[in-house]
Protein backbone atom coordinates (compact mmCIF):
# COMPACT_ATOMS: atom_id res chain seq x y z
CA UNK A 1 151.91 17.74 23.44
CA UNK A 2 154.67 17.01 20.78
CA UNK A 3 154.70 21.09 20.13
CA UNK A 4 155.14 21.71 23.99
CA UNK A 5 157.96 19.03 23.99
CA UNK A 6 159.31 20.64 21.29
CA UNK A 7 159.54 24.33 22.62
CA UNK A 8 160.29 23.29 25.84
CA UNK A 9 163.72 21.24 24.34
CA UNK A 10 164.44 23.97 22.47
CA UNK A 11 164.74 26.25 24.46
CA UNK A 12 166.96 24.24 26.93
CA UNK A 13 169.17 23.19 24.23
CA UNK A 14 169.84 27.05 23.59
CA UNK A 15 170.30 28.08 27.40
CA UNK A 16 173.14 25.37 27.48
CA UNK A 17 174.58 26.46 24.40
CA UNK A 18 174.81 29.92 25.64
CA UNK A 19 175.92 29.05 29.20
CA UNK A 20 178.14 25.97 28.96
CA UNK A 21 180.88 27.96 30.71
CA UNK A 22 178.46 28.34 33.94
CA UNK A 23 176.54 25.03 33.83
CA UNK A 24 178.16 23.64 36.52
CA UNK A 25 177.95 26.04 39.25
CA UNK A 26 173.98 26.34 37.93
CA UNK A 27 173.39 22.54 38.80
CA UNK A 28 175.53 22.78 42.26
CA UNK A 29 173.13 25.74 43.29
CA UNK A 30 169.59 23.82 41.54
CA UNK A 31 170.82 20.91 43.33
CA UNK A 32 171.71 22.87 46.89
CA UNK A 33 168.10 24.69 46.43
CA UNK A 34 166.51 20.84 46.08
CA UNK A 35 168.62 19.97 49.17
CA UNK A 36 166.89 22.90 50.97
CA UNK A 37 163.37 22.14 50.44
CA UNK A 38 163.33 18.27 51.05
CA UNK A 39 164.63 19.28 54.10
CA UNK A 40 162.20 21.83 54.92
CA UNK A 41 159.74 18.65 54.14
CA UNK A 42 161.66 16.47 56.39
CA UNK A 43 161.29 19.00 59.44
CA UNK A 44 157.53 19.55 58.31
CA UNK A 45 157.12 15.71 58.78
CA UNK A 46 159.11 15.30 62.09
CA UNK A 47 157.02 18.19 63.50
CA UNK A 48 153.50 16.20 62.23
CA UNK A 49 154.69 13.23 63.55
CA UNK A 50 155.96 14.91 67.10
CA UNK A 51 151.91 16.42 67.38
CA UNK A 52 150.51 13.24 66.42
CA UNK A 53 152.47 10.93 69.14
CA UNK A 54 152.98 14.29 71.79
CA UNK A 55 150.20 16.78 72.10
CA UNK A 56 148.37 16.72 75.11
CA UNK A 57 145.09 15.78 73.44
CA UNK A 58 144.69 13.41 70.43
CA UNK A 59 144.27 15.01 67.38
CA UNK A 60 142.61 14.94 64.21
CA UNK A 61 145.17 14.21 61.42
CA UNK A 62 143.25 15.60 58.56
CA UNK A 63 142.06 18.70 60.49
CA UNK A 64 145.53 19.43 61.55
CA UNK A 65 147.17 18.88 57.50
CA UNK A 66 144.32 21.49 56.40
CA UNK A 67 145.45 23.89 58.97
CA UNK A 68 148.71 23.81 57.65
CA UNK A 69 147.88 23.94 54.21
CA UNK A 70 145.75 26.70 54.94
CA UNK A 71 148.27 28.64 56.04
CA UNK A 72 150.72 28.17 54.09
CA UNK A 73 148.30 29.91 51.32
CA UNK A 74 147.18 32.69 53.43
CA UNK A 75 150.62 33.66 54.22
CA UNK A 76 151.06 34.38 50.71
CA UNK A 77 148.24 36.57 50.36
CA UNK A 78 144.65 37.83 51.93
CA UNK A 79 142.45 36.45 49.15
CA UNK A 80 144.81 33.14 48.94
CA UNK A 81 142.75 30.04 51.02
CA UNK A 82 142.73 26.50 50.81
CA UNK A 83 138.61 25.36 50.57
CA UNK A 84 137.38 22.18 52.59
CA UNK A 85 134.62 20.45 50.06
CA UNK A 86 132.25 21.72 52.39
CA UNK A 87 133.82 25.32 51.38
CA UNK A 88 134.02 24.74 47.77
CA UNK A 89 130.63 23.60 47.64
CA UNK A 90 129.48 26.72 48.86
CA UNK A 91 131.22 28.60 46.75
CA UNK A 92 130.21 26.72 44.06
CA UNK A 93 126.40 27.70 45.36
CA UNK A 94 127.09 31.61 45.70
CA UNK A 95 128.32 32.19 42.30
CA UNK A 96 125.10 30.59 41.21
CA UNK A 97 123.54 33.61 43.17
CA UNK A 98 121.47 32.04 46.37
CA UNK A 99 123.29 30.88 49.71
CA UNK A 100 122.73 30.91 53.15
CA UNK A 101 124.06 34.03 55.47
CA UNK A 102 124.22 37.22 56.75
CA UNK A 103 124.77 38.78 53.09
CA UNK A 104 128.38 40.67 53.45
CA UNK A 105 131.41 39.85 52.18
CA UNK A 106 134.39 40.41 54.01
CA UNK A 107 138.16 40.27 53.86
CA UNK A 108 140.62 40.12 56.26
CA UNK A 109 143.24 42.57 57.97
CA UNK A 110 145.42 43.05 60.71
CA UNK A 111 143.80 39.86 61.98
CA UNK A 112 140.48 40.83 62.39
CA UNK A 113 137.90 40.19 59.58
CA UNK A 114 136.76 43.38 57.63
CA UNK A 115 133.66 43.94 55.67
CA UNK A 116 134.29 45.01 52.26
CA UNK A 117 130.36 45.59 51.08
CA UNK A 118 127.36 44.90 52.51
CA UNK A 119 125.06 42.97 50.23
CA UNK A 120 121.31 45.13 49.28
CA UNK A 121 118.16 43.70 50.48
CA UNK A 122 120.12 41.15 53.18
CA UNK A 123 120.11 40.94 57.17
CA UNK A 124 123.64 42.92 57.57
CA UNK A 125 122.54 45.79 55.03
CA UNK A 126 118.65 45.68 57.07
CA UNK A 127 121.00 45.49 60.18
CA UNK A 128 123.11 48.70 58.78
CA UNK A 129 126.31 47.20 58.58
CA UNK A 130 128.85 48.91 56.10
CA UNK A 131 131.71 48.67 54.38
CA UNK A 132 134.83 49.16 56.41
CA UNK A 133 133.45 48.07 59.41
CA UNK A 134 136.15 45.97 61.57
CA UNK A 135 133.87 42.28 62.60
CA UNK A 136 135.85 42.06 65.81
CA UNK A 137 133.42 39.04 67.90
CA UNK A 138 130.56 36.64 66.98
CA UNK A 139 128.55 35.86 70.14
CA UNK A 140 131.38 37.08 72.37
CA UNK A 141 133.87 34.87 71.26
CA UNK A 142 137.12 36.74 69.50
CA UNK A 143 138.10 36.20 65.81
CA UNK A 144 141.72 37.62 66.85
CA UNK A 145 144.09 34.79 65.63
CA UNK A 146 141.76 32.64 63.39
CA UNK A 147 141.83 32.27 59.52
CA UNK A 148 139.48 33.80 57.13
CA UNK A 149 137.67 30.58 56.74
CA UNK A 150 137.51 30.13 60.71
CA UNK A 151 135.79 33.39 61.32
CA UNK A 152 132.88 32.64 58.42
CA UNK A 153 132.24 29.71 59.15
CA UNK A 154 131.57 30.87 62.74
CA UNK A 155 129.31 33.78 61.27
CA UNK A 156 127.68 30.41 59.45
CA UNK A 157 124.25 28.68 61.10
CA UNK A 158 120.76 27.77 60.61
CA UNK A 159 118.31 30.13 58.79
CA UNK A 160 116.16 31.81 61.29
CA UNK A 161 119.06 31.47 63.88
CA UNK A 162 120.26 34.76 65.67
CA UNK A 163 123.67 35.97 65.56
CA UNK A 164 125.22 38.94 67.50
CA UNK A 165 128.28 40.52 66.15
CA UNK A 166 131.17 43.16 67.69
CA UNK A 167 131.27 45.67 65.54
CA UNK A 168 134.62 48.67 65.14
CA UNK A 169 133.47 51.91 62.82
CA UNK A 170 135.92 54.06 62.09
CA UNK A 171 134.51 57.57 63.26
CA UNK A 172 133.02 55.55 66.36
CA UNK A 173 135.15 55.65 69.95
CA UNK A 174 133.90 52.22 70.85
CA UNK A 175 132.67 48.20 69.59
CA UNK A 176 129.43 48.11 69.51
CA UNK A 177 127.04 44.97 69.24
CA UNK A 178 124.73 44.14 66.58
CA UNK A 179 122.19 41.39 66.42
CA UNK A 180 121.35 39.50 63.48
CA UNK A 181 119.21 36.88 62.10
CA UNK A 182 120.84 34.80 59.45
CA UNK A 183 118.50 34.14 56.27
CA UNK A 184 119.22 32.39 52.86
CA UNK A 185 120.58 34.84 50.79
CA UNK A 186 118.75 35.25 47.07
CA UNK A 187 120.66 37.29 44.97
CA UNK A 188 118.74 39.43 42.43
CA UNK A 189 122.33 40.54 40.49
CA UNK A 190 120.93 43.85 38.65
CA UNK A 191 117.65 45.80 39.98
CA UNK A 192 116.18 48.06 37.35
CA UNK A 193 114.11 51.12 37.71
CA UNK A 194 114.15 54.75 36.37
CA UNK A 195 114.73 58.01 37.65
CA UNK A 196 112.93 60.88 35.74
CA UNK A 197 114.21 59.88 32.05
CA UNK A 198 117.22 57.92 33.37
CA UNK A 199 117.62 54.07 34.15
CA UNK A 200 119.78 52.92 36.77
CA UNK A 201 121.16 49.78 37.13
CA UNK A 202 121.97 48.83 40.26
CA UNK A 203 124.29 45.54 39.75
CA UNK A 204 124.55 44.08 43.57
CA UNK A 205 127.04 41.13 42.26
CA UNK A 206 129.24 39.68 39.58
CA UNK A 207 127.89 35.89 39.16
CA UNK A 208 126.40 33.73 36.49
CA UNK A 209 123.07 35.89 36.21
CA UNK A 210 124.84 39.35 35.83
CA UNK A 211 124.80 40.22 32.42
CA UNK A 212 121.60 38.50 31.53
CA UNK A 213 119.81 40.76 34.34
CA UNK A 214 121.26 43.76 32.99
CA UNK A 215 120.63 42.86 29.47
CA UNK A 216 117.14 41.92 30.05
CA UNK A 217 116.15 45.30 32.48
CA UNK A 218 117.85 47.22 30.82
CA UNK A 219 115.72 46.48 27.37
CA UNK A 220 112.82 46.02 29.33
CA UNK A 221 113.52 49.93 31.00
CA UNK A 222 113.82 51.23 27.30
CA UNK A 223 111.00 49.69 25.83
CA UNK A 224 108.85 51.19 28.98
CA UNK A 225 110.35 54.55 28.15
CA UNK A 226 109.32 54.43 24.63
CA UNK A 227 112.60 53.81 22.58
CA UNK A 228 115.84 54.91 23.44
CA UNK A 229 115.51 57.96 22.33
CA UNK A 230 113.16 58.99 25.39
CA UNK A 231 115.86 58.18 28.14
CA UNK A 232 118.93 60.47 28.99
CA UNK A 233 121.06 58.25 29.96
CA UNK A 234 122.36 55.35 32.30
CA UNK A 235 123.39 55.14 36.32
CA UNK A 236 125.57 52.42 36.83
CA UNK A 237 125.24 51.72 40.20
CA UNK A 238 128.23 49.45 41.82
CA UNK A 239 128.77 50.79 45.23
CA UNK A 240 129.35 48.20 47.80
CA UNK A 241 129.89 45.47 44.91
CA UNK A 242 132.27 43.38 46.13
CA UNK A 243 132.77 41.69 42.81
CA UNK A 244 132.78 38.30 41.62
CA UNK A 245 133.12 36.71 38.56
CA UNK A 246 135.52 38.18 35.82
CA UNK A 247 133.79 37.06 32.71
CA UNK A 248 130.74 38.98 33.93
CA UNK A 249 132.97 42.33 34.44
CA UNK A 250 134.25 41.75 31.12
CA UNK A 251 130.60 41.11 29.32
CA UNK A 252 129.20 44.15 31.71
CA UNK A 253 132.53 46.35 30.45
CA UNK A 254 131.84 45.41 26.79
CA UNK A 255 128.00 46.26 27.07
CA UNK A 256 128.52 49.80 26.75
CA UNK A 257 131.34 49.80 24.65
CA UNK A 258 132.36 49.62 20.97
CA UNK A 259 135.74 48.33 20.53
CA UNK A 260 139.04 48.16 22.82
CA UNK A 261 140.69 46.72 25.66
CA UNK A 262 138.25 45.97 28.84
CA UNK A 263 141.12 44.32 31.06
CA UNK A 264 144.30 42.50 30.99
CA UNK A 265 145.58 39.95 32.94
CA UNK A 266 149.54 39.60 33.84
CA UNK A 267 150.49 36.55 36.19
CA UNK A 268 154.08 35.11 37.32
CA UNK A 269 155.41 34.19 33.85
CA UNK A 270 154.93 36.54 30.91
CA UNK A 271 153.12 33.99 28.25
CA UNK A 272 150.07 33.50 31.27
CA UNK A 273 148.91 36.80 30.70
CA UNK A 274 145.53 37.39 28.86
CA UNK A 275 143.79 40.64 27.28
CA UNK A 276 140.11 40.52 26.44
CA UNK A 277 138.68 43.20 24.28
CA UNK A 278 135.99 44.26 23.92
CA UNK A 279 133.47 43.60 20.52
CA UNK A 280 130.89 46.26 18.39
CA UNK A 281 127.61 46.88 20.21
CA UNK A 282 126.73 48.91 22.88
CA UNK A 283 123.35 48.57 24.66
CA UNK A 284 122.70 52.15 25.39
CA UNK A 285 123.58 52.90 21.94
CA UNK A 286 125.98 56.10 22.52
CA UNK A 287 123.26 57.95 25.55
CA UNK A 288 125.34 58.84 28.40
CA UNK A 289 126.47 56.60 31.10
CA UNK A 290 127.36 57.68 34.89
CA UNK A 291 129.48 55.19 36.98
CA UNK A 292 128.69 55.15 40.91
CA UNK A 293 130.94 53.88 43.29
CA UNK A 294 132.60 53.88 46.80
CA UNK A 295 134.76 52.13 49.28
CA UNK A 296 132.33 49.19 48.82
CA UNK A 297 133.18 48.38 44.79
CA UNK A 298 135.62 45.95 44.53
CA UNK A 299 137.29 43.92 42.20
CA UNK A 300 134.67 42.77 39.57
CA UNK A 301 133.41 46.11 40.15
CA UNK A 302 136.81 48.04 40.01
CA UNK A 303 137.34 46.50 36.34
CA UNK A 304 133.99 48.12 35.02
CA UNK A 305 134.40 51.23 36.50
CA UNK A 306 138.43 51.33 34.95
CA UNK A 307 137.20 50.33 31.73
CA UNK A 308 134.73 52.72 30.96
CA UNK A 309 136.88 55.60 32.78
CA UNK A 310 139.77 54.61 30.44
CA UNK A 311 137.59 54.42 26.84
CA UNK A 312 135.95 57.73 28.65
CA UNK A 313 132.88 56.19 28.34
CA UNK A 314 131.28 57.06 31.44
CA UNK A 315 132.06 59.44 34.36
CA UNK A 316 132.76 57.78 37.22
CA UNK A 317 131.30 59.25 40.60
CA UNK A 318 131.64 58.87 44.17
CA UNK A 319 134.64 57.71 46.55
CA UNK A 320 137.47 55.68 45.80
CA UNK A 321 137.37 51.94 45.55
CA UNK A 322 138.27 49.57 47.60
CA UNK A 323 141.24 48.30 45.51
CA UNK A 324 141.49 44.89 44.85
CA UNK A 325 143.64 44.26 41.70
CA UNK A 326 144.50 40.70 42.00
CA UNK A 327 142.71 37.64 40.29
CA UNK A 328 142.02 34.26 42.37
CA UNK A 329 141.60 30.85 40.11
CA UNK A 330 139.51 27.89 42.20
CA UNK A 331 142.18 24.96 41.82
CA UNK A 332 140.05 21.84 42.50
CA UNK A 333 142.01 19.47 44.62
CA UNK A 334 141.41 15.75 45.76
CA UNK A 335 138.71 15.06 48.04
CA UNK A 336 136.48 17.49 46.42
CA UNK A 337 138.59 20.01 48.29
CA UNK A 338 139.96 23.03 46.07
CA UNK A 339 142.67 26.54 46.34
CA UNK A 340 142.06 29.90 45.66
CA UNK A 341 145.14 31.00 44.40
CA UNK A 342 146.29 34.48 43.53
CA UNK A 343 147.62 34.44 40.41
CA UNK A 344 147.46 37.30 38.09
CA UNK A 345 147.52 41.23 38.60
CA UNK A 346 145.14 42.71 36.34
CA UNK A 347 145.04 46.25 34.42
CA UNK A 348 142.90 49.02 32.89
CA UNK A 349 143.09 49.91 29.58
CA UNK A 350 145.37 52.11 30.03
CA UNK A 351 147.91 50.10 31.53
CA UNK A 352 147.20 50.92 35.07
CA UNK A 353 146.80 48.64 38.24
CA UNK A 354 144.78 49.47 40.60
CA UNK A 355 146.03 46.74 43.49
CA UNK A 356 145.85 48.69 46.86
CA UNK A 357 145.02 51.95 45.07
CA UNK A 358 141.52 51.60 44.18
CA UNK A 359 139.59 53.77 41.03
CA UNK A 360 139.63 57.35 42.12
CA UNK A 361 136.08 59.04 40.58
CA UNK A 362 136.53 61.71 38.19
CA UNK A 363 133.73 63.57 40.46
CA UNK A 364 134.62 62.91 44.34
CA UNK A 365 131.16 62.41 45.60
CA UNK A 366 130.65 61.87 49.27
CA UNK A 367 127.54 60.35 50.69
CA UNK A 368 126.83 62.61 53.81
CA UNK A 369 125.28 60.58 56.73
CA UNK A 370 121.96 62.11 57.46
CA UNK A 371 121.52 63.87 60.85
CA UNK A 372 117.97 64.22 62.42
CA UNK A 373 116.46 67.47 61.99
CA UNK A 374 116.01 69.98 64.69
CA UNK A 375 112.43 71.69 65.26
CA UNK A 376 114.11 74.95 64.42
CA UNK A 377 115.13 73.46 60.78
CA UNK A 378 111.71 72.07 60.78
CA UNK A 379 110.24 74.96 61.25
CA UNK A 380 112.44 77.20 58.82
CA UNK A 381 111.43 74.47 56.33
CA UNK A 382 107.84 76.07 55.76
CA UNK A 383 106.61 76.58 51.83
CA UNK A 384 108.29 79.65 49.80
CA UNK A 385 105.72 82.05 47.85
CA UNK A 386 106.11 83.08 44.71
CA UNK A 387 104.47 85.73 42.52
CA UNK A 388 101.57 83.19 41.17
CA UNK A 389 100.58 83.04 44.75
CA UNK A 390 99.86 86.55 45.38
CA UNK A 391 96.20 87.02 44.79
CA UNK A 392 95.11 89.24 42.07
CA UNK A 393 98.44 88.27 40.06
CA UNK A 394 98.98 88.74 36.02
CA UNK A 395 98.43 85.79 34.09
CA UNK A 396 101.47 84.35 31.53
CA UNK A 397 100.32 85.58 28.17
CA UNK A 398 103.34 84.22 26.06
CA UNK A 399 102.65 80.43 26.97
CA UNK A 400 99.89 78.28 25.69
CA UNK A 401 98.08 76.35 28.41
CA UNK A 402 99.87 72.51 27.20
CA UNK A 403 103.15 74.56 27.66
CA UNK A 404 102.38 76.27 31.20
CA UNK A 405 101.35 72.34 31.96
CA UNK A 406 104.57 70.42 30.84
CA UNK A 407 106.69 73.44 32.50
CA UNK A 408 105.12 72.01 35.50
CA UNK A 409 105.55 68.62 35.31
CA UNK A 410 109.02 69.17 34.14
CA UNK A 411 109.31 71.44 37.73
CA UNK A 412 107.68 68.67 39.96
CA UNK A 413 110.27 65.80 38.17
CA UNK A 414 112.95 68.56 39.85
CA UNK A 415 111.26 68.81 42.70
CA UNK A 416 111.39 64.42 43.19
CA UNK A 417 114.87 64.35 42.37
CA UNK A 418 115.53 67.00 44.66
CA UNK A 419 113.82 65.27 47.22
CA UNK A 420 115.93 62.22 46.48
CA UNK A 421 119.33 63.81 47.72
CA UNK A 422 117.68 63.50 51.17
CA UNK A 423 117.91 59.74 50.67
CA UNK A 424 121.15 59.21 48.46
CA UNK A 425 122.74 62.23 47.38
CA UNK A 426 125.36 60.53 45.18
CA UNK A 427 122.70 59.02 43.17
CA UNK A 428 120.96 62.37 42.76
CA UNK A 429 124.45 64.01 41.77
CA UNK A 430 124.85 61.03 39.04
CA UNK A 431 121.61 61.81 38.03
CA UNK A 432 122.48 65.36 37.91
CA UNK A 433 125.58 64.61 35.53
CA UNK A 434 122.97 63.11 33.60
CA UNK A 435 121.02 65.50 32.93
CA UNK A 436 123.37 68.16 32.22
CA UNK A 437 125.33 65.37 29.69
CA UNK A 438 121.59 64.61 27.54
CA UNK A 439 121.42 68.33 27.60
CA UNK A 440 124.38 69.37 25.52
CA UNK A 441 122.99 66.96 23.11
CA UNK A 442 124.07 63.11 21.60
CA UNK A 443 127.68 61.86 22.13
CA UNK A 444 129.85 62.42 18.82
């Protein structure tokens, strides 16, 4: 405390030394800027007092102060709110990774709440809800003109309980209704499986369990594999991540790479800002890694993808992110009440911010929607023939038998991942990239 003191005379000491010939005219416009606010305060209080003793219908004092706290912080910003305890507690709940819900999270703008990513294996992604959809009603009843807060906790109710929402898709000419039944929401942050001789990592979420899940699957995915050596590489899934937790983008970030800058934080006054780097060790020990993302990857997600695009570490793949560049610190208040507050910008290695700009891929990747087929394409579908078909056709004689064999297997792996740009041709493409990466041989 005696050091602060210390700095913080010093430095006065020297600004009056340097401006004694303006000092006065400094204090006349402090003072005049005091003047201002107290009575800004004063009208604030007249105008309390006039609802209190004047509105038609009584009112509920502490209801009507969180209102106006409220907004004061969301006129600042969209990711600025004030948090009843009831709030905060949830909060506090999610970033331990299980809360009750419809499993999206949203954002809001031009008044009407927008979802930013569905989350996997929840009612709104069973319900096929996606990111950049406009939430426009709940159960008929408009979200035009409330706060963030207002509109989730109307989305809010039992588990089990049914929920219909309005729904505006960019692409389709008119709202459309969708019909929902909440459910408590268990986050599983990373889901692990492989791919031919590539893992993927699908991380849904940035909270407390991030990095252990990835640490643990992805050991548990090598060891399966038979040693790292037997795997060409890593899929980094983070489409419609909406983020989270920044520790666990900076532990994720530093996962896969050696030394350097992950992220760096700049807020309002110069000495606030922070830069984590990132320290030796990297869990897929040099293989390749492929970075997916979309519209959906935000924030959390946005500094992984940055990172490892910056230290070219990974080629990123997909559409641009959503573009959320800002960092929110949970202010506890009195009453077990608390603040998000906006207060830091943060930046990619290389200096750059990504706030309302989103990560652009280094492969633009789009995810075509998939149309039904028509009998004729069903029909032109039918089997190829090939010469080993014909009957009466010349054996191979410049293979051994074990060779013709793995030739074959290594045709019917291209055949499944072939199959699997039906289902999600990004991740095919990634896996793709992969391939082609593991084939020009280890990373110098």
């Amino acid at each position: 405390m005696n050091k602060f003191v210390m700095v913080a005379i010093g430095g006065t000491i020297a600004g009056v030394l340097a401006t004694t010939q303006l000092a006065a005219p400094l204090l006349a416009q402090e003072s005049s800027k005091n003047s201002s606010v107290y009575e800004q305060l004063d009208l604030f209080g007249d105008i309390f007092e006039r609802i209190r003793a004047q509105y038609v219908e009584e009112v509920d004092t502490n209801e009507l102060i969180e209102a106006a706290i409220n907004g004061m912080l969301t006129s600042l910003d969209p990711h600025s709110s004030y948090m009843s305890p009831e709030d905060a507690a949830d909060m506090r709940v999610q970033t331990r990774g299980e809360f009750g819900g419809l499993g999206i999270e949203v954002t809001q703008e031009e008044g009407f709440v927008k979802v930013v990513s569905p989350i996997d294996g929840t009612p709104a992604d069973a319900a096929g809800i996606e990111a950049g959809d406009f939430i426009t009603h709940v159960d008929g009843q408009s979200l035009l003109g409330l706060t963030l807060d207002q509109a989730v906790d109307m989305m809010r109710g039992p588990v089990g309980s049914e929920i219909v929402i309005t729904v505006l898709r960019e692409g389709t000419a008119e709202p459309f209704d969708v019909s929902i039944i909440r459910d408590t929401i268990k986050l599983t942050a990373v889901r692990t499986r492989t791919e031919g001789q590539a893992v993927v990592l699908r991380v849904t979420t940035f909270n407390d369990q991030t990095y252990s899940n990835l640490e643990s699957g992805l050991s548990d995915a090598i060891a399966e594999a038979g040693g790292i050596d037997a795997i060409s590489g890593i899929v980094l899934d983070l489409r419609n991540n909406p983020g989270g937790l920044l520790t666990q983008a900076i532990r994720v970030s530093d996962a896969f790479l050696e030394k350097g800058e992950i992220v760096s934080t700049r807020g309002r006054n110069p000495e606030d800002g922070e830069r984590y780097n990132a320290t030796p060790g990297d869990l897929a020990q040099g293989k390749p890694v492929v970075v997916l993302i979309n519209g959906g990857s935000a924030s959390a997600s946005e500094i992984v993808a940055g990172a490892l695009q910056d230290h070219r570490r990974a080629v990123v793949i997909g559409t641009k992110s959503f573009g959320k560049g800002s960092v929110q610190t949970v202010m506890p208040l009195r009453g077990e009440g608390a603040m998000r507050l906006t207060t830091a910008r943060y930046y990619t290695p290389s200096g750059r911010s990504i706030q309302a700009l989103g990560v652009s891929p280094d492969i633009l990747v789009e995810q075509p929607r998939r149309q039904p087929a028509s009998a004729e394409e069903e029909e032109s579908a039918a089997p190829s023939r090939s010469e080993a078909d014909l009957r009466g056709s010349l054996n191979n004689d410049s293979l051994t038998e074990d060779q013709i064999r793995q030739i074959e297997e290594d045709r019917a792996k291209a055949e499944l991942s072939a199959k699997l740009r039906e289902d999600d041709y990004q991740l095919a493409y990634a896996l793709d990239i992969l391939k082609g990466l593991s084939a020009l041989g280890p990373m110098r």
